[in-house]
C-alpha atoms as a PDB file:
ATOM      1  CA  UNK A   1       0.000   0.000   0.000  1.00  0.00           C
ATOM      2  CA  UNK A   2       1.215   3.020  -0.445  1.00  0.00           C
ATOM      3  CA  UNK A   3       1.700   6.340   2.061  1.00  0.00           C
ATOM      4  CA  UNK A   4      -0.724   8.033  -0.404  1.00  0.00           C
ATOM      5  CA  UNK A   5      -3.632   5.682   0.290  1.00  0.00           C
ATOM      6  CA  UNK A   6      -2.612   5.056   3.971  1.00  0.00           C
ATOM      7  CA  UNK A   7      -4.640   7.422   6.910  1.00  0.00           C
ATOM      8  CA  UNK A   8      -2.493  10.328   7.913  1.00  0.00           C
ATOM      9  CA  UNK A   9      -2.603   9.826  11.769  1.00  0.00           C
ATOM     10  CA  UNK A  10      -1.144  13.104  12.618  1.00  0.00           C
ATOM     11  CA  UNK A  11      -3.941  14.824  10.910  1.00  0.00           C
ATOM     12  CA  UNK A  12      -6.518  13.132  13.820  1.00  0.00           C
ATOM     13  CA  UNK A  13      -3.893  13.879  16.314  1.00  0.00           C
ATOM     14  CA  UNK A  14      -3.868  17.256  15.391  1.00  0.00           C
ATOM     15  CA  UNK A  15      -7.933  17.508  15.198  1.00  0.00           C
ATOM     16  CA  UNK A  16      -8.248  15.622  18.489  1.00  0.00           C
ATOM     17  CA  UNK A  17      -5.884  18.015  20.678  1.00  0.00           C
ATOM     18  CA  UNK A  18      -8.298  21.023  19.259  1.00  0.00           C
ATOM     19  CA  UNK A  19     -11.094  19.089  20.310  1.00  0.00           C
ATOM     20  CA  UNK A  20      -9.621  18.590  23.886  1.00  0.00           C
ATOM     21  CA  UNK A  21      -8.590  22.394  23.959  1.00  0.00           C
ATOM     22  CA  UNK A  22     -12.105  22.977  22.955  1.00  0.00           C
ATOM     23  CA  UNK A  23     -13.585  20.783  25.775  1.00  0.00           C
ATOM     24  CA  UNK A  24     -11.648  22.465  28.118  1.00  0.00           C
ATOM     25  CA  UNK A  25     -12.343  26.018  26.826  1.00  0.00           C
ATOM     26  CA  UNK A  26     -16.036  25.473  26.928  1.00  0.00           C
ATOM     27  CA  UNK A  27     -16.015  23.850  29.833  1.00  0.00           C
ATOM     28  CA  UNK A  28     -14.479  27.422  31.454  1.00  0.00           C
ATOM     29  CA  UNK A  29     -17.166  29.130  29.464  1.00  0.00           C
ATOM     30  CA  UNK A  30     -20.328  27.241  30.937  1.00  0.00           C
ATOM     31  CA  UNK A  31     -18.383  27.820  34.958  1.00  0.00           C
ATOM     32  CA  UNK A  32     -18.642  30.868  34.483  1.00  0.00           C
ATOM     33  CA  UNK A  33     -21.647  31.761  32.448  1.00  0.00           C
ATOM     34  CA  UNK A  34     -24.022  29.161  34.115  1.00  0.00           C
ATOM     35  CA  UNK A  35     -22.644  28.727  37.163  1.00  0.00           C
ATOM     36  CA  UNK A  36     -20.611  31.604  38.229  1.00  0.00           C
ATOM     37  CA  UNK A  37     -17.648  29.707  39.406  1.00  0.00           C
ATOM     38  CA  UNK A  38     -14.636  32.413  39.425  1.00  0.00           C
ATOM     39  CA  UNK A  39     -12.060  29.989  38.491  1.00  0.00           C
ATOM     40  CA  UNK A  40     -13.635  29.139  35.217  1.00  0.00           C
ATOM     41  CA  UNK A  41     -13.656  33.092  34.334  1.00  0.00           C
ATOM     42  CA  UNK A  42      -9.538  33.417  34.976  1.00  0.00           C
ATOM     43  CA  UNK A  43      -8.864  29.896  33.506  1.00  0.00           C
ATOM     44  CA  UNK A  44     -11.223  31.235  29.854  1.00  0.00           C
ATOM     45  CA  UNK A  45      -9.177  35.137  29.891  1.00  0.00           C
ATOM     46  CA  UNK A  46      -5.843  32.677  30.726  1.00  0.00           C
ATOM     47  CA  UNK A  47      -6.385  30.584  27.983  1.00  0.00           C
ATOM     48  CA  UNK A  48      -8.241  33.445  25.470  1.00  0.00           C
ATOM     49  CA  UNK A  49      -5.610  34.213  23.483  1.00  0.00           C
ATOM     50  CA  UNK A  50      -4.383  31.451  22.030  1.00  0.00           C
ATOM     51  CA  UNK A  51      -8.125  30.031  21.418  1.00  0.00           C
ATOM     52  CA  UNK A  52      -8.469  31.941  17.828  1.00  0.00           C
ATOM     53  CA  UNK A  53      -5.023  29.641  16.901  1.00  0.00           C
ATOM     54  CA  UNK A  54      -6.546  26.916  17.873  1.00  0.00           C
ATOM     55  CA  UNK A  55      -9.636  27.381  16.025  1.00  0.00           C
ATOM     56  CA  UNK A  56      -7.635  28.275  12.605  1.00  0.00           C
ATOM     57  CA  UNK A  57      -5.805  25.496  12.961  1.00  0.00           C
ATOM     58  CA  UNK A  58      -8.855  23.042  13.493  1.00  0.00           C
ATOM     59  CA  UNK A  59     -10.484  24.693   9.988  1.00  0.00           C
ATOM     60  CA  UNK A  60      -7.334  24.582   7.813  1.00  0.00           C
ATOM     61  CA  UNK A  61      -7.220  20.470   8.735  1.00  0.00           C
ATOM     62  CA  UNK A  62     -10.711  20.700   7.700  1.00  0.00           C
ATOM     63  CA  UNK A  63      -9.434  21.887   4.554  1.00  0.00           C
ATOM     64  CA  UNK A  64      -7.126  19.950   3.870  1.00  0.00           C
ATOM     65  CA  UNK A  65      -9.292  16.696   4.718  1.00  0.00           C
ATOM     66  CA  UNK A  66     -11.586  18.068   1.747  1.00  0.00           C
ATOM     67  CA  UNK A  67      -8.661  16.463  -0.660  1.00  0.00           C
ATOM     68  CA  UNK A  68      -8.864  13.129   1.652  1.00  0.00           C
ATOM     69  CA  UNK A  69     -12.812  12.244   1.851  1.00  0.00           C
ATOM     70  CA  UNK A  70     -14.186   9.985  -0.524  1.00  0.00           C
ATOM     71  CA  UNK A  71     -17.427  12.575  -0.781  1.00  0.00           C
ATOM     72  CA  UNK A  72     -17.649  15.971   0.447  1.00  0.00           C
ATOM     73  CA  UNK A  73     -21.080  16.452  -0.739  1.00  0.00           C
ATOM     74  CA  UNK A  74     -22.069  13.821   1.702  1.00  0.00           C
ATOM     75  CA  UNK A  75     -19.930  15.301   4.639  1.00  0.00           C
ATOM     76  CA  UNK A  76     -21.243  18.619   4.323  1.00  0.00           C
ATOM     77  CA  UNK A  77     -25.008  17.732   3.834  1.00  0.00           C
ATOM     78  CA  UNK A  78     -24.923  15.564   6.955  1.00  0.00           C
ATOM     79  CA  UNK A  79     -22.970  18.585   8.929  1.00  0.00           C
ATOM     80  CA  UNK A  80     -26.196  20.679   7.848  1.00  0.00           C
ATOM     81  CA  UNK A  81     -28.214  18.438   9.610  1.00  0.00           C
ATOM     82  CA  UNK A  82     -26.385  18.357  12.680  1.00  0.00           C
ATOM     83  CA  UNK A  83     -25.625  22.464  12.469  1.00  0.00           C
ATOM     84  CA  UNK A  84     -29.737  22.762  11.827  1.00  0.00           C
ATOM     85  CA  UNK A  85     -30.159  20.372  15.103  1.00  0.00           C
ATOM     86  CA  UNK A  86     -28.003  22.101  16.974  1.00  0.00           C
ATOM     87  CA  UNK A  87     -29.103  25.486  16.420  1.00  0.00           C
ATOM     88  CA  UNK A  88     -32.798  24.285  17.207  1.00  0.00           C
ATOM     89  CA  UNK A  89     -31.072  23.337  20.594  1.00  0.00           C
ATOM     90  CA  UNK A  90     -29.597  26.104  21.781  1.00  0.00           C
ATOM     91  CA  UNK A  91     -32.203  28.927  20.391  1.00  0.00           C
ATOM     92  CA  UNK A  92     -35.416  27.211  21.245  1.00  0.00           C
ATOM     93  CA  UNK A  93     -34.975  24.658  23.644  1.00  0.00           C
ATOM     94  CA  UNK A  94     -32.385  25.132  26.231  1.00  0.00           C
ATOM     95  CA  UNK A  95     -33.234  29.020  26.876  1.00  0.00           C
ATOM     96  CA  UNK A  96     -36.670  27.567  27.993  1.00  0.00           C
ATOM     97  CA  UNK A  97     -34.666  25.114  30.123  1.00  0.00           C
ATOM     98  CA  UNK A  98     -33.555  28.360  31.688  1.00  0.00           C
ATOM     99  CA  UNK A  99     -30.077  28.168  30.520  1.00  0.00           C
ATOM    100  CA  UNK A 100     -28.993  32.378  28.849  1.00  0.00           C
ATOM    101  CA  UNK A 101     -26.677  33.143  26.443  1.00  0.00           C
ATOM    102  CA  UNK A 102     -26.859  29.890  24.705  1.00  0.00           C
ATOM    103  CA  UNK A 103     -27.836  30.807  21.325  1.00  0.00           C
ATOM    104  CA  UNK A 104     -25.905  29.576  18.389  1.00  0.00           C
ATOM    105  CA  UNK A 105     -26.389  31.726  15.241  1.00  0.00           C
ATOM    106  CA  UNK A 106     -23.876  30.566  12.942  1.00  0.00           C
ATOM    107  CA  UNK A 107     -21.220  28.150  14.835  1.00  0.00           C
ATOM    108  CA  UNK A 108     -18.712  26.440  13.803  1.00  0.00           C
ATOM    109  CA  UNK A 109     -20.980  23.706  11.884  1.00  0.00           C
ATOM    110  CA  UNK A 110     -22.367  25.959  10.282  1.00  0.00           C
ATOM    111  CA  UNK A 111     -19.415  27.130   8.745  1.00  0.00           C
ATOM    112  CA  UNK A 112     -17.908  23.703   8.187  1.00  0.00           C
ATOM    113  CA  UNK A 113     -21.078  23.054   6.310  1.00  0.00           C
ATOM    114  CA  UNK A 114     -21.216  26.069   3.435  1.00  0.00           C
ATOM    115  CA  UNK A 115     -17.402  25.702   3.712  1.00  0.00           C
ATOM    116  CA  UNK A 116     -17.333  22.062   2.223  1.00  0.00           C
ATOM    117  CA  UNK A 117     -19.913  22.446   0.117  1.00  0.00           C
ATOM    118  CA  UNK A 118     -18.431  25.730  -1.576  1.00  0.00           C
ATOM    119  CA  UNK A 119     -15.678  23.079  -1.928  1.00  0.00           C
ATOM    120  CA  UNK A 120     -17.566  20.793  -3.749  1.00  0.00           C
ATOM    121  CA  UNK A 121     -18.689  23.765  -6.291  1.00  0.00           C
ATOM    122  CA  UNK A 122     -15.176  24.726  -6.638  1.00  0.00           C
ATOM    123  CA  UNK A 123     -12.976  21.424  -6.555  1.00  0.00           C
ATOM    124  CA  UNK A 124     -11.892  21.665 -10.296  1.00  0.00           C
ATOM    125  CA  UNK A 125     -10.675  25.572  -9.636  1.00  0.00           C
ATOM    126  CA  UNK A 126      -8.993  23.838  -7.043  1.00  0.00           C
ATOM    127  CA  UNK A 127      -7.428  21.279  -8.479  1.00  0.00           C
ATOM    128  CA  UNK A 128      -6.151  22.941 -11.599  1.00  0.00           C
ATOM    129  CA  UNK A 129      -5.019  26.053  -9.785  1.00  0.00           C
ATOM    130  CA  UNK A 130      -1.068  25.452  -8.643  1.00  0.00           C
ATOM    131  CA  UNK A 131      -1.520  24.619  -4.906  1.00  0.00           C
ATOM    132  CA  UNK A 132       1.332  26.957  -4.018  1.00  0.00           C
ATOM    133  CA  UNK A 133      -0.556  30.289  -6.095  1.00  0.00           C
ATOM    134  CA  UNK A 134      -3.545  29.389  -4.530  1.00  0.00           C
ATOM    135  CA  UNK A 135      -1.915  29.315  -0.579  1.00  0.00           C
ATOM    136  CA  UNK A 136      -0.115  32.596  -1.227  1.00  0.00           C
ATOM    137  CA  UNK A 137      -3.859  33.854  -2.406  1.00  0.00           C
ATOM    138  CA  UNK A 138      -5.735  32.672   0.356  1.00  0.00           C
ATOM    139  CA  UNK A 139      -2.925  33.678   3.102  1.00  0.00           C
ATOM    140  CA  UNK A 140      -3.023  37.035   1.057  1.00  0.00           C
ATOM    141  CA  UNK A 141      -6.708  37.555   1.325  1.00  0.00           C
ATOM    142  CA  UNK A 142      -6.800  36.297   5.086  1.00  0.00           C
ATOM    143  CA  UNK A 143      -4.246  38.640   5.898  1.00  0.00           C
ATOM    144  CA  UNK A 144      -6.123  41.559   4.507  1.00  0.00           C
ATOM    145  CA  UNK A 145      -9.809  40.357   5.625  1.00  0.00           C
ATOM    146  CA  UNK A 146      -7.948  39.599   9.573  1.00  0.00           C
ATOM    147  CA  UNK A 147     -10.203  42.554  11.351  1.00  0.00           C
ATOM    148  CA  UNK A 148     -13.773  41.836   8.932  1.00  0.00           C
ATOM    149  CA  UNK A 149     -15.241  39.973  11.787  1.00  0.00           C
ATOM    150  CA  UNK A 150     -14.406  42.191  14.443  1.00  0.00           C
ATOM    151  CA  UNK A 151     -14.065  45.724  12.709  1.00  0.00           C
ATOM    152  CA  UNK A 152     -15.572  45.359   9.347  1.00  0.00           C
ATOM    153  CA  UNK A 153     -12.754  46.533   7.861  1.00  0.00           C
ATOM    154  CA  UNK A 154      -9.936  45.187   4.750  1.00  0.00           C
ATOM    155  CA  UNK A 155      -6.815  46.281   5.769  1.00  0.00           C
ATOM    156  CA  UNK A 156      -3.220  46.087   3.921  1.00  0.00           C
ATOM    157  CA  UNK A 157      -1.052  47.825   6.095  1.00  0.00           C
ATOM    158  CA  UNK A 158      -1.525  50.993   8.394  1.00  0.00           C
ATOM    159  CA  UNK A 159      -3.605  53.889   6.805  1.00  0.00           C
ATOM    160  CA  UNK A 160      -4.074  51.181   3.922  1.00  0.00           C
ATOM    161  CA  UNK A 161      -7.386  50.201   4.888  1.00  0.00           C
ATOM    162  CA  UNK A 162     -11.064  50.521   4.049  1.00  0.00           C
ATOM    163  CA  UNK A 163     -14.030  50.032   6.560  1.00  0.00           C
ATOM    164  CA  UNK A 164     -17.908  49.336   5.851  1.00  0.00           C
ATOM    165  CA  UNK A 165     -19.959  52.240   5.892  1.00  0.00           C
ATOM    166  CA  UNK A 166     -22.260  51.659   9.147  1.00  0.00           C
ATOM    167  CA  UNK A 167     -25.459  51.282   7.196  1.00  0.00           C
ATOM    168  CA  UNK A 168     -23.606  47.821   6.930  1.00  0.00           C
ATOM    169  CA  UNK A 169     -23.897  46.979  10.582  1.00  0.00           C
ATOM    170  CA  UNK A 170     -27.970  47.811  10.953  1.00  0.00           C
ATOM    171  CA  UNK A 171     -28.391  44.485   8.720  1.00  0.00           C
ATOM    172  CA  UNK A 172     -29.551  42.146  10.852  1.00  0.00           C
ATOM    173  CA  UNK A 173     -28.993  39.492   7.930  1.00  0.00           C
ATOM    174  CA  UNK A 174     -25.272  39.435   6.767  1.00  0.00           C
ATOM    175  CA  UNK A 175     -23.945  37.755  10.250  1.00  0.00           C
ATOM    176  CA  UNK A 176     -23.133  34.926   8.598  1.00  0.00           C
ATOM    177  CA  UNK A 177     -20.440  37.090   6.206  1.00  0.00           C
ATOM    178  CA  UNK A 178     -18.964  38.465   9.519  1.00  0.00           C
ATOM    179  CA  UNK A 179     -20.959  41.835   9.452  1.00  0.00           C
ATOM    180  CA  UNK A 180     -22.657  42.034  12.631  1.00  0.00           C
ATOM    181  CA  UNK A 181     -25.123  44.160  13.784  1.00  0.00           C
ATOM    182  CA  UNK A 182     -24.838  45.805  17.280  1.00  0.00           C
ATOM    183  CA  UNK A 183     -27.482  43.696  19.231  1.00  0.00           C
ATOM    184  CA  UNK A 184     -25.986  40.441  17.466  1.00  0.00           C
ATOM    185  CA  UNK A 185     -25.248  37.756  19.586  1.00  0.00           C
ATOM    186  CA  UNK A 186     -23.951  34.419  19.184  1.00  0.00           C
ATOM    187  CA  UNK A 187     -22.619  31.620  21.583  1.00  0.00           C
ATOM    188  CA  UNK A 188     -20.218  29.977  18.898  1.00  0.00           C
ATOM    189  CA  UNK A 189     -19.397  32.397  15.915  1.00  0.00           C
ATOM    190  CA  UNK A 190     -17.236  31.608  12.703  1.00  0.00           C
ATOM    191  CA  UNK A 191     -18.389  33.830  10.044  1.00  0.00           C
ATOM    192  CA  UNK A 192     -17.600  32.758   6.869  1.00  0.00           C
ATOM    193  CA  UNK A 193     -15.007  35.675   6.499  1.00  0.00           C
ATOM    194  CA  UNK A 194     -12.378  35.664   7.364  1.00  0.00           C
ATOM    195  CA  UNK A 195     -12.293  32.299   8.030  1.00  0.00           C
ATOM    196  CA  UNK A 196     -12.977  30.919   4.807  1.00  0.00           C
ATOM    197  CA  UNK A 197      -9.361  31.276   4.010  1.00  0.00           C
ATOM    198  CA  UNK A 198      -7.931  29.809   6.533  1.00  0.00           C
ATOM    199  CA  UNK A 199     -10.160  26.405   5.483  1.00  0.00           C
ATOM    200  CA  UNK A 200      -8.916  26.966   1.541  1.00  0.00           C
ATOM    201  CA  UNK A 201      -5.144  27.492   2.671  1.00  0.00           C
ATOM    202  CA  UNK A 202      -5.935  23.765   3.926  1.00  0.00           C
ATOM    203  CA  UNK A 203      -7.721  22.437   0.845  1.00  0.00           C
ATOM    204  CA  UNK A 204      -4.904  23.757  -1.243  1.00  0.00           C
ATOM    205  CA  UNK A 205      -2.191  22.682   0.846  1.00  0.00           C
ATOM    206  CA  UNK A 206      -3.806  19.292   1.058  1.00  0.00           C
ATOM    207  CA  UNK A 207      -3.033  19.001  -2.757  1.00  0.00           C
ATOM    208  CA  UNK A 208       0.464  17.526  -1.815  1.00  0.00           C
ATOM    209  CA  UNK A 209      -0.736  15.990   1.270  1.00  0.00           C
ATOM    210  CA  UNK A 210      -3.227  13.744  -0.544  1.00  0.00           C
ATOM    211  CA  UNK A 211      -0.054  13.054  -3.117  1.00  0.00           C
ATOM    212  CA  UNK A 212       1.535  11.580  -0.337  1.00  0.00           C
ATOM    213  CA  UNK A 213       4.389  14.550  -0.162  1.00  0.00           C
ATOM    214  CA  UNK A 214       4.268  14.465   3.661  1.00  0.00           C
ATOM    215  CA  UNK A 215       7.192  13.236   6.135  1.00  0.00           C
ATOM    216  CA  UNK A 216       6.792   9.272   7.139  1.00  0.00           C
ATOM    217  CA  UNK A 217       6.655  10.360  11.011  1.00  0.00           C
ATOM    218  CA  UNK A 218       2.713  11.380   9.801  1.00  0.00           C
ATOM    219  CA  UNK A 219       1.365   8.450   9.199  1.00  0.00           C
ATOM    220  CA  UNK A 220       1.934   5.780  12.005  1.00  0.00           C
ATOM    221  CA  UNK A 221      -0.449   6.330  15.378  1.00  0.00           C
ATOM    222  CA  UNK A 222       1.573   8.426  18.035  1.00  0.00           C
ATOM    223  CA  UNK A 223      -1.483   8.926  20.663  1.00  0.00           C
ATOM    224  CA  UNK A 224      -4.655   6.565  20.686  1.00  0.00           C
ATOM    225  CA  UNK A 225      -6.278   9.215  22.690  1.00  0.00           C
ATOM    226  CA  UNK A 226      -5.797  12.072  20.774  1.00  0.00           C
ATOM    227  CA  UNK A 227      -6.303   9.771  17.529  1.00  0.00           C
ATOM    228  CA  UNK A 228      -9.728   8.937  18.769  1.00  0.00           C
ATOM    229  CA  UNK A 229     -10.574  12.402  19.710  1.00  0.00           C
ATOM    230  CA  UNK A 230      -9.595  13.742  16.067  1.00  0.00           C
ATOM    231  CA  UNK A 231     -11.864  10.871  14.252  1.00  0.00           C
ATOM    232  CA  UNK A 232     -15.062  11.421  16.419  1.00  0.00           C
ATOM    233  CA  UNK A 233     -14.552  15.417  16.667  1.00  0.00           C
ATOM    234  CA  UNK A 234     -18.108  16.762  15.460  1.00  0.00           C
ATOM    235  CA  UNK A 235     -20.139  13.946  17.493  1.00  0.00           C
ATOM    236  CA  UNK A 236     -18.234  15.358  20.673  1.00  0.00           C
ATOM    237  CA  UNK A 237     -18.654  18.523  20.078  1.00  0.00           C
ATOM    238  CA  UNK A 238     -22.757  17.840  19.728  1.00  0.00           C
ATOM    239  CA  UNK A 239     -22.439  15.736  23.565  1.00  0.00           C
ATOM    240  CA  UNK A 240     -19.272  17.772  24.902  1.00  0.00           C
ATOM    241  CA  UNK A 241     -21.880  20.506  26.434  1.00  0.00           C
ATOM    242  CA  UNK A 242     -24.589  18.038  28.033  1.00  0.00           C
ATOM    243  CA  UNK A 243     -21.681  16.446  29.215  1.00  0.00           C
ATOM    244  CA  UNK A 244     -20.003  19.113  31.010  1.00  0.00           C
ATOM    245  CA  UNK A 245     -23.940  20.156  32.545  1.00  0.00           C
ATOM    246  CA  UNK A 246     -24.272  16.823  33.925  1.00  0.00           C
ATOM    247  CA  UNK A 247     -20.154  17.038  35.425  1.00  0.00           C
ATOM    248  CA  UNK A 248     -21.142  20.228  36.749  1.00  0.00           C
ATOM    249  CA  UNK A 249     -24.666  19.786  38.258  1.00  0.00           C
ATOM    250  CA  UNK A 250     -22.770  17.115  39.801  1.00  0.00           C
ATOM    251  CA  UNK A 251     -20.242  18.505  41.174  1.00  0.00           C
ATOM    252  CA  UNK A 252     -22.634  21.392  42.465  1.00  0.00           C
ATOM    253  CA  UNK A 253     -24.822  18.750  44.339  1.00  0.00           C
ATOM    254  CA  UNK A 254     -22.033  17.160  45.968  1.00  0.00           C
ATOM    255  CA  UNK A 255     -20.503  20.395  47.416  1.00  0.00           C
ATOM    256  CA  UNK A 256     -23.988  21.350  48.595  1.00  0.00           C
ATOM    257  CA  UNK A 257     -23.894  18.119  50.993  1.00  0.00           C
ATOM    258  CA  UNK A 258     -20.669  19.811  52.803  1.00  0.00           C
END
């Protein structure tokens, strides 16, 4: 067989220690939110900053997988499903279960979903466009769409920058493009820009990788843990949360019989 048709194990590994930095970073989220346990608050501003790395990371394997799967059309209808589900959840259902702030908009299945299947419309531009053009495009237009999310704004360098006029922001409708307007709330939030990038600097750089033009150390299992974590990644993020509610309620019962 040969390394080309062989799993790439340090792609799961690499997808299942996101997944356990996610676990732990919502876990610090729901302390504090739900419960209003102080350590949770300084454990999610601890570990803020390097949570956006994290998150990149996790979408550019996602891209690069996109050269792996045997049918993306397949992957990203059945991530609709689940996004759909879980939006139904956390909108509807578990504010009535007296849970706030729960509300999922456009997380990150939703983005994985029109992500992939944007893929699937443009695989052959993909294919036939030089992988190494189309990273230097996609890092290019990341760099430049960095603040859309947060600011609105394309930005070269300095003074080089444009921002949306603030008509922009009263549309209650363009969240899902990263344009948010100011009473716009979501739990989990990937916008499709900037992000987008980051998942096609994956799909192009996964030219090679589904070649087989990656190091031998990839291939052969190095943690069955992390392994596991990387393969099952979108069921645990759909149980991670009742999970950690169940841990937690719990853990508050117990400490109410001392």
């Amino acid at each position: 067989m040969s390394d080309s048709s062989k799993r790439i194990a340090l792609l799961d590994e690499l997808r299942g220690f996101c997944v356990l930095c996610m676990i732990f970073y919502h876990a610090f989220i729901f302390m504090y939110e739900q419960y209003d346990i102080q350590f949770g608050y300084d454990a999610y501003t601890f570990f803020l900053p390097v949570q956006p790395y994290v998150s990149c990371m996790f979408i550019f394997i996602c891209g690069i997988c996109c050269n792996l799967s045997h049918s993306n059309l397949k992957r990203g209808l059945k991530l609709a499903v689940f996004a759909l589900a879980l939006n139904f959840v956390s909108i509807i259902v578990l504010p009535k279960m007296g849970f706030v702030g729960t509300e999922i908009w456009w997380g990150i299945l939703d983005f994985f979903t029109v992500a992939i299947l944007s893929y699937v419309l443009f695989e052959k531009a993909v294919v036939k466009t030089p992988w190494i053009l189309g990273l230097f495009i996609t890092i290019f237009l990341f760099w430049i769409f960095r603040y859309w999310d947060t600011e609105g704004m394309i930005s070269l360098w300095g003074d080089l920058s444009w921002r949306l006029p603030d008509s922009a922001f009263e549309q209650k409708w363009l969240f899902p493009l990263g344009i948010q307007s100011p009473d716009f709330y979501s739990a989990d939030y990937f916008p499709m820009i900037p992000y987008v990038f980051v998942f096609y600097m994956g799909a192009f750089l996964g030219k090679p990788v589904s070649d087989g033009k990656v190091p031998a150390f990839a291939y052969p299992v190095h943690s069955k843990a992390l392994t596991w974590l990387g393969k099952n990644c979108f069921l645990i993020y759909l149980v991670e949360l009742p999970i950690i509610f169940i841990v937690m309620e719990l853990i508050t019962w117990i400490a109410s019989k001392f």
